[in-house]
N, C-alpha and C. Protein backbone atom coordinates (compact mmCIF):
# COMPACT_ATOMS: atom_id res chain seq x y z
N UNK A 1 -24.56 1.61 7.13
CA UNK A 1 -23.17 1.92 7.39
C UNK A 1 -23.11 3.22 8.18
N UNK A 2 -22.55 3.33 9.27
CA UNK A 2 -22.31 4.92 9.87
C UNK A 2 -20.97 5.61 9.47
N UNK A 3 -21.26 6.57 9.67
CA UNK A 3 -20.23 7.33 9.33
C UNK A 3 -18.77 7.12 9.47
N UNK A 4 -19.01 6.36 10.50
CA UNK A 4 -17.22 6.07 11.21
C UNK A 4 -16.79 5.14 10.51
N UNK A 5 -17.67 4.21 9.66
CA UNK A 5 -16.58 2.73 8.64
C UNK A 5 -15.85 3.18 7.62
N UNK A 6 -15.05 2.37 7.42
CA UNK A 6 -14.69 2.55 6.16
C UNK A 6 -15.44 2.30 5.21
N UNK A 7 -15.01 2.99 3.93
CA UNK A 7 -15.87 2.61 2.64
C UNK A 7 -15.60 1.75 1.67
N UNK A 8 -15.91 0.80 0.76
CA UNK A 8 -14.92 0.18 -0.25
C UNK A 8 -14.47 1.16 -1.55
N UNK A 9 -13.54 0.69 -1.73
CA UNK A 9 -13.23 1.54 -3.01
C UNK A 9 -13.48 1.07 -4.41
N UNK A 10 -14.18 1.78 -5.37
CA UNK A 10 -14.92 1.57 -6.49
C UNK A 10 -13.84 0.85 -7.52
N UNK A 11 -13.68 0.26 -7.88
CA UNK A 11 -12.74 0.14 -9.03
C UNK A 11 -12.16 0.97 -9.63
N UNK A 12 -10.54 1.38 -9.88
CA UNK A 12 -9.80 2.14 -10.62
C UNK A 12 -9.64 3.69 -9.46
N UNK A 13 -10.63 3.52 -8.55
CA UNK A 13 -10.36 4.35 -7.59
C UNK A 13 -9.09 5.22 -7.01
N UNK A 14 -8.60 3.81 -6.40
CA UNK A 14 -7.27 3.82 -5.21
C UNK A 14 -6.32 4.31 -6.53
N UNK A 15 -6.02 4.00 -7.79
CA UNK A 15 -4.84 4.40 -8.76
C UNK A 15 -5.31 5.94 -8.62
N UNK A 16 -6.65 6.84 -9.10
CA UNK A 16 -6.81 7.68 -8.67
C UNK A 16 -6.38 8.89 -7.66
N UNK A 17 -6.54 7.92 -6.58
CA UNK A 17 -6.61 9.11 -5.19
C UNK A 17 -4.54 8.44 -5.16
N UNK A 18 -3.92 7.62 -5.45
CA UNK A 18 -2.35 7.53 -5.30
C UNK A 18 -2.23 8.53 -6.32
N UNK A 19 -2.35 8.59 -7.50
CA UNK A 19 -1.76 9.89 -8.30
C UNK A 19 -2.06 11.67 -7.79
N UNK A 20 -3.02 11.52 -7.36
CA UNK A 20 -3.63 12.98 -6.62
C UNK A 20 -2.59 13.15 -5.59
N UNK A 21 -2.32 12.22 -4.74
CA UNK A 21 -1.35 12.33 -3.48
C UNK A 21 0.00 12.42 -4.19
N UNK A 22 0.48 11.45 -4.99
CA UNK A 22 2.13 12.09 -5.64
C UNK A 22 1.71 13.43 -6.63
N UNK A 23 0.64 13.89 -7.02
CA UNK A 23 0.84 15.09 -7.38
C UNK A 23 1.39 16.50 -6.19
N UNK A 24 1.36 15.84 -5.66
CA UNK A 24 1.64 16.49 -4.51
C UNK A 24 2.99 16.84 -3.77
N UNK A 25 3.49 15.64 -3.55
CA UNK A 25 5.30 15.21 -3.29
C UNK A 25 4.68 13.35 -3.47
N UNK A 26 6.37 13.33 -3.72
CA UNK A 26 6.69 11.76 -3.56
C UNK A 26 6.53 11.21 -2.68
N UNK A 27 5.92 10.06 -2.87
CA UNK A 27 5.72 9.44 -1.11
C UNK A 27 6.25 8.21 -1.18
N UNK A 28 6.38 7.42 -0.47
CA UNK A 28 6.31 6.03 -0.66
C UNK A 28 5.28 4.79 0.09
N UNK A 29 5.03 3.85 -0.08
CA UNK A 29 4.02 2.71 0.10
C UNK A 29 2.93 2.99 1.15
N UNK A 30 4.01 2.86 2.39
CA UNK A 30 3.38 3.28 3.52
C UNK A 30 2.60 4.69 3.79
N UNK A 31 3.63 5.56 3.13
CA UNK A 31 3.23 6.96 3.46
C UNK A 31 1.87 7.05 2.98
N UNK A 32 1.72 6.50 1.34
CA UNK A 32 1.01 6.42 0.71
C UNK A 32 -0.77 5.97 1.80
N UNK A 33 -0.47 5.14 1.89
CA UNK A 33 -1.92 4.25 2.78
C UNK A 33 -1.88 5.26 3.97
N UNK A 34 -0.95 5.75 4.81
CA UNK A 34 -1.23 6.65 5.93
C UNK A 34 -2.22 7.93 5.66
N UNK A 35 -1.37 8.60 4.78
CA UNK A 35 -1.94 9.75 4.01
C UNK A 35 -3.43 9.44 3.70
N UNK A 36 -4.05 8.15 3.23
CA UNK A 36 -5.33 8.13 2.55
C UNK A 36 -6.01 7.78 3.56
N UNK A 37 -5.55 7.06 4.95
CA UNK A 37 -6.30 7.42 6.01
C UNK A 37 -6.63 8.27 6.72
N UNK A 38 -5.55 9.32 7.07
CA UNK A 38 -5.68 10.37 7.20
C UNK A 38 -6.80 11.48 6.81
N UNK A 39 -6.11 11.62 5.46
CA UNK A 39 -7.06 12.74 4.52
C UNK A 39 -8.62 12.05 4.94
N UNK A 40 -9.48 10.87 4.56
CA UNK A 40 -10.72 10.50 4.72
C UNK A 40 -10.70 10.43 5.91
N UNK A 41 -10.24 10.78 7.14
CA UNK A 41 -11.14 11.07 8.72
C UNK A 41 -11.42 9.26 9.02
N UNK A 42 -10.21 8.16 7.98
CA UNK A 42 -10.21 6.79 8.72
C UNK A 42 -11.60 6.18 7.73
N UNK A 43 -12.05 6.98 6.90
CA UNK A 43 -13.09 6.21 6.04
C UNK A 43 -12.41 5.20 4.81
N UNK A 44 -11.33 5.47 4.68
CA UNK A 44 -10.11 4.94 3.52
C UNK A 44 -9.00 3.95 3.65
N UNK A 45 -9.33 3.04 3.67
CA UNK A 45 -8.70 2.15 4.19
C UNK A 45 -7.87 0.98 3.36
N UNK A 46 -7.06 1.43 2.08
CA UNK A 46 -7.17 0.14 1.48
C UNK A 46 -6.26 -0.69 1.87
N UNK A 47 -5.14 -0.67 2.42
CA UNK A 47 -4.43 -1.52 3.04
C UNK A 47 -2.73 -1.62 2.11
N UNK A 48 -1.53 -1.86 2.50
CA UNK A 48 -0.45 -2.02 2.18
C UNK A 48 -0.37 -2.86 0.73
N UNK A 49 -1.15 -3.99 0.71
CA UNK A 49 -1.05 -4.76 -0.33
C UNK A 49 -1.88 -4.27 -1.48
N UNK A 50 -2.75 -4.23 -1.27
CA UNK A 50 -3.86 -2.57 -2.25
C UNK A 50 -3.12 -1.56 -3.12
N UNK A 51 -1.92 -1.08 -2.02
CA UNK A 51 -1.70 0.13 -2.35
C UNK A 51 -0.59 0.22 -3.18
N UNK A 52 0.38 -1.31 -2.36
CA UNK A 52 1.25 -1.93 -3.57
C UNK A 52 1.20 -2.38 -4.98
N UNK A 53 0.29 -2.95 -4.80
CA UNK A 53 -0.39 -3.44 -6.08
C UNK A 53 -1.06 -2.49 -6.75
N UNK A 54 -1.33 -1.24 -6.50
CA UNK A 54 -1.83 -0.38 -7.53
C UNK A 54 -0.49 0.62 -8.27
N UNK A 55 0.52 0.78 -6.86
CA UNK A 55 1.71 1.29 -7.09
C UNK A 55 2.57 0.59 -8.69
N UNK A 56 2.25 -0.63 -8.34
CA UNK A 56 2.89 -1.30 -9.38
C UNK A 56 2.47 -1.26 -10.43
N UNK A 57 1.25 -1.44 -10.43
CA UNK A 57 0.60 -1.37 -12.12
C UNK A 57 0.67 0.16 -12.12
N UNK A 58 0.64 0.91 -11.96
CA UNK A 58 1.00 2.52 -12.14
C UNK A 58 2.26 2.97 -12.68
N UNK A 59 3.10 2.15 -12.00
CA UNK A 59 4.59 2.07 -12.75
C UNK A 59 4.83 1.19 -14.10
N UNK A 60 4.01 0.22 -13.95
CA UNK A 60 4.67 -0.38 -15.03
C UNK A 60 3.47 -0.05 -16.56
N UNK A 61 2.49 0.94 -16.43
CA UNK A 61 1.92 1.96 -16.79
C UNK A 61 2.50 2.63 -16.97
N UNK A 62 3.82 3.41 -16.62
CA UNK A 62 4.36 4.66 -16.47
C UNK A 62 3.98 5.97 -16.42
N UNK A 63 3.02 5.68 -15.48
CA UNK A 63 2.54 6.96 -14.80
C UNK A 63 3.21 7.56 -13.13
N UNK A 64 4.01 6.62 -12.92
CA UNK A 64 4.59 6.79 -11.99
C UNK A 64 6.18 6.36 -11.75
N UNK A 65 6.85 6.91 -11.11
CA UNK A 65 8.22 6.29 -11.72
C UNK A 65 8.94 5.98 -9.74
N UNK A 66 9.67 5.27 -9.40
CA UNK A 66 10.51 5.43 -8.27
C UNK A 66 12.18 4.92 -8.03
N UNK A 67 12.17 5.28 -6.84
CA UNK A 67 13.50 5.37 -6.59
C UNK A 67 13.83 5.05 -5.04
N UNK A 68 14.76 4.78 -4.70
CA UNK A 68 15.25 4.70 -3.59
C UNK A 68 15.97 5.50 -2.50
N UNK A 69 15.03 5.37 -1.63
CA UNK A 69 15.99 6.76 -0.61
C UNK A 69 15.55 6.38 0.91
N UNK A 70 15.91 7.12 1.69
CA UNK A 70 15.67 6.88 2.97
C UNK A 70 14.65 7.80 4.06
N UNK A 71 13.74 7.33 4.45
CA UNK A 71 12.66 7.39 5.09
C UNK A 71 12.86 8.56 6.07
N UNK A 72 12.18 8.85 6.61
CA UNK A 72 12.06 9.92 7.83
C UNK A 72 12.38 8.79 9.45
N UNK A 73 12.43 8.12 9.47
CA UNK A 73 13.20 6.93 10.36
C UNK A 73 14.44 6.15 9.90
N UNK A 74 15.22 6.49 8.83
CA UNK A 74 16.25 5.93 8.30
C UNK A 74 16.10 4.59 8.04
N UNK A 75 14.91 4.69 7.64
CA UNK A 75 14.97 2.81 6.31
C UNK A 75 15.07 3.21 5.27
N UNK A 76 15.59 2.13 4.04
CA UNK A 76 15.23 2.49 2.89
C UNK A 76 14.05 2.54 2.81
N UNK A 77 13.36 3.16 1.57
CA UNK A 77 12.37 2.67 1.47
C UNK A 77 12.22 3.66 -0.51
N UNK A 78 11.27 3.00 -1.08
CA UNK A 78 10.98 3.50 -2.53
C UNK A 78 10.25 4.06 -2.48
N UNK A 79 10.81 5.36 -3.04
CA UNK A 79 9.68 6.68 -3.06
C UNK A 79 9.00 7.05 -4.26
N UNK A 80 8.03 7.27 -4.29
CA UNK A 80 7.24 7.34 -5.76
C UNK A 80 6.49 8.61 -6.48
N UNK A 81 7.20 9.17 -7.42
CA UNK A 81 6.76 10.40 -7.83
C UNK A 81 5.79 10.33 -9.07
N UNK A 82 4.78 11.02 -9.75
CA UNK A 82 4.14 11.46 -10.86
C UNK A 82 4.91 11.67 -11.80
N UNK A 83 4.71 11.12 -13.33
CA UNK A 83 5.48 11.11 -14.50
C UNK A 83 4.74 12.56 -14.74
N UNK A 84 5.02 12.94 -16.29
CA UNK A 84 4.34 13.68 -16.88
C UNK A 84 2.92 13.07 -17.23
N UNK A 85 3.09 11.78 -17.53
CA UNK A 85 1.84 10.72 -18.49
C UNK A 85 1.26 10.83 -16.95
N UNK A 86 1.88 10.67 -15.74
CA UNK A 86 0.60 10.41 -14.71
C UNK A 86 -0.27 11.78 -14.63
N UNK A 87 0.35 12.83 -14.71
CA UNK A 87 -0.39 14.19 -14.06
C UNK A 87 -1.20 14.43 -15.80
N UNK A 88 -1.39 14.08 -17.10
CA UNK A 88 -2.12 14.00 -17.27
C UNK A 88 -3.26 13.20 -17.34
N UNK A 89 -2.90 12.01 -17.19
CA UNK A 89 -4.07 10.60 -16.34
C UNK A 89 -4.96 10.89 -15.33
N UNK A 90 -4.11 12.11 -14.70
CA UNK A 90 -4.52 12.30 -13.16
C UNK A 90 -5.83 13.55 -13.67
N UNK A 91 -5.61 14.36 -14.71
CA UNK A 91 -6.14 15.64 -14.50
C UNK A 91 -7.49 14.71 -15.78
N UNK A 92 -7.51 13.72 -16.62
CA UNK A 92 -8.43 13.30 -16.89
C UNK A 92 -9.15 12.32 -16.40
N UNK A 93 -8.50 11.74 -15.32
CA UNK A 93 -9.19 10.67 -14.56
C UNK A 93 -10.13 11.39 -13.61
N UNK A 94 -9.61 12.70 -13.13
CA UNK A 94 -10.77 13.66 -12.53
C UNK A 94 -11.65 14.63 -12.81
N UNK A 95 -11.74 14.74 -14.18
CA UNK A 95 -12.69 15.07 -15.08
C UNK A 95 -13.85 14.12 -15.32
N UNK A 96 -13.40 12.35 -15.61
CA UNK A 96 -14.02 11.67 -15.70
C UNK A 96 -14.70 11.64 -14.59
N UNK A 97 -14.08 11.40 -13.23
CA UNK A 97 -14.74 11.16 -12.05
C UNK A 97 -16.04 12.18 -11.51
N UNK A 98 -15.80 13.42 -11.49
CA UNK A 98 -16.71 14.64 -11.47
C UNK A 98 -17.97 14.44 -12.50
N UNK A 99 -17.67 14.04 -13.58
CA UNK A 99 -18.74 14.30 -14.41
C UNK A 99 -19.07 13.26 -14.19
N UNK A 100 -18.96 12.08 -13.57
CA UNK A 100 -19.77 10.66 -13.78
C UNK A 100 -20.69 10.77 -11.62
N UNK A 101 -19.35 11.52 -11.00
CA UNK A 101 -20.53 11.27 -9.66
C UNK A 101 -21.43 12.55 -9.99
N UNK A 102 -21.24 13.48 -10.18
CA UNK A 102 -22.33 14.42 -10.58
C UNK A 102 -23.64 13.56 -11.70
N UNK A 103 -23.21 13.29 -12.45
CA UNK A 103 -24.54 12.33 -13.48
C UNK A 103 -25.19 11.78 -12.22
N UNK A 104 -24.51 10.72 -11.47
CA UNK A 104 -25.41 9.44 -10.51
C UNK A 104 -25.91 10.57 -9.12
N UNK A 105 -25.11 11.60 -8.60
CA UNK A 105 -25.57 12.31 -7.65
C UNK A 105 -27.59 13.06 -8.59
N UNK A 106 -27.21 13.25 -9.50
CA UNK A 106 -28.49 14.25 -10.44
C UNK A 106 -29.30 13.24 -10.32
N UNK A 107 -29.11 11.67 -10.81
CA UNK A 107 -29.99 10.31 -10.84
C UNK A 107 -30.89 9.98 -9.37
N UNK A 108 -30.12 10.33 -8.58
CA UNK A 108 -29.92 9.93 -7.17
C UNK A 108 -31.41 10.99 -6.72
N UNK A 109 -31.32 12.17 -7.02
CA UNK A 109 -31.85 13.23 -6.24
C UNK A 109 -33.25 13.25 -6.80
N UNK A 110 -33.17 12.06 -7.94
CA UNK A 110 -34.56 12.74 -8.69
C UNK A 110 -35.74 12.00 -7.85
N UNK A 111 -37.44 12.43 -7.87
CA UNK A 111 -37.87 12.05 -7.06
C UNK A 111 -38.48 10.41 -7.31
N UNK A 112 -38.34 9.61 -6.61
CA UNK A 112 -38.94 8.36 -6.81
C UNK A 112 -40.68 8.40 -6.57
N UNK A 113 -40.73 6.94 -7.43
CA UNK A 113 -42.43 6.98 -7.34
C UNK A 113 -42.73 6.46 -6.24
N UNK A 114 -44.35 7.07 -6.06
CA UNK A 114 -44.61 6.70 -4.64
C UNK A 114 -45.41 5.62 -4.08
């Protein structure tokens, strides 16, 4: 794979990196998938229906809550903010994450036989 592809995303991932981004401001669907291309330099790619579908189970989780308002081009569109329950999901889902790629990064580095 070179540098320039995209990557797949690990399972439970994409709910991840959407709560990190509404910790941030509210976004909505689109903004949402722009933003995660963006931020990864185009390595992040999960797509509208991905992002919906994680949106949703996040809400109906209630880690995320939305509402309706109008876009920076004047559509509606549903904007989606961090509950309280998400920003702590969020601050242990990245505890979990750190300490589990650090474990496989330590696994990774050790030397193989020759």
């Amino acid at each position: 794979m070179s540098s320039d592809e995209t990557i797949p995303l690990l399972k439970g991932t994409l709910d991840l990196l959407i709560l990190k981004c509404l910790s941030m401001e509210p976004m909505h669907g689109y903004g949402l998938t722009t933003w995660l291309e963006e931020q990864s330099g185009e390595r992040v790619s999960p797509g509208d229906s991905a992002t919906y579908q994680a949106l949703h189970r996040l809400e109906a989780d209630g880690l995320v809550e939305a509402e309706w308002d109008t876009s920076d081009n004047n559509r509606r569109a549903r904007y989606y903010h961090i509950t309280p329950s998400g920003r702590a999901k969020l601050t242990e889902s990245e505890k979990q994450w750190r300490d589990y790629t650090d474990i496989v990064t330590r696994l990774l580095d050790l030397p193989g036989l020759a």
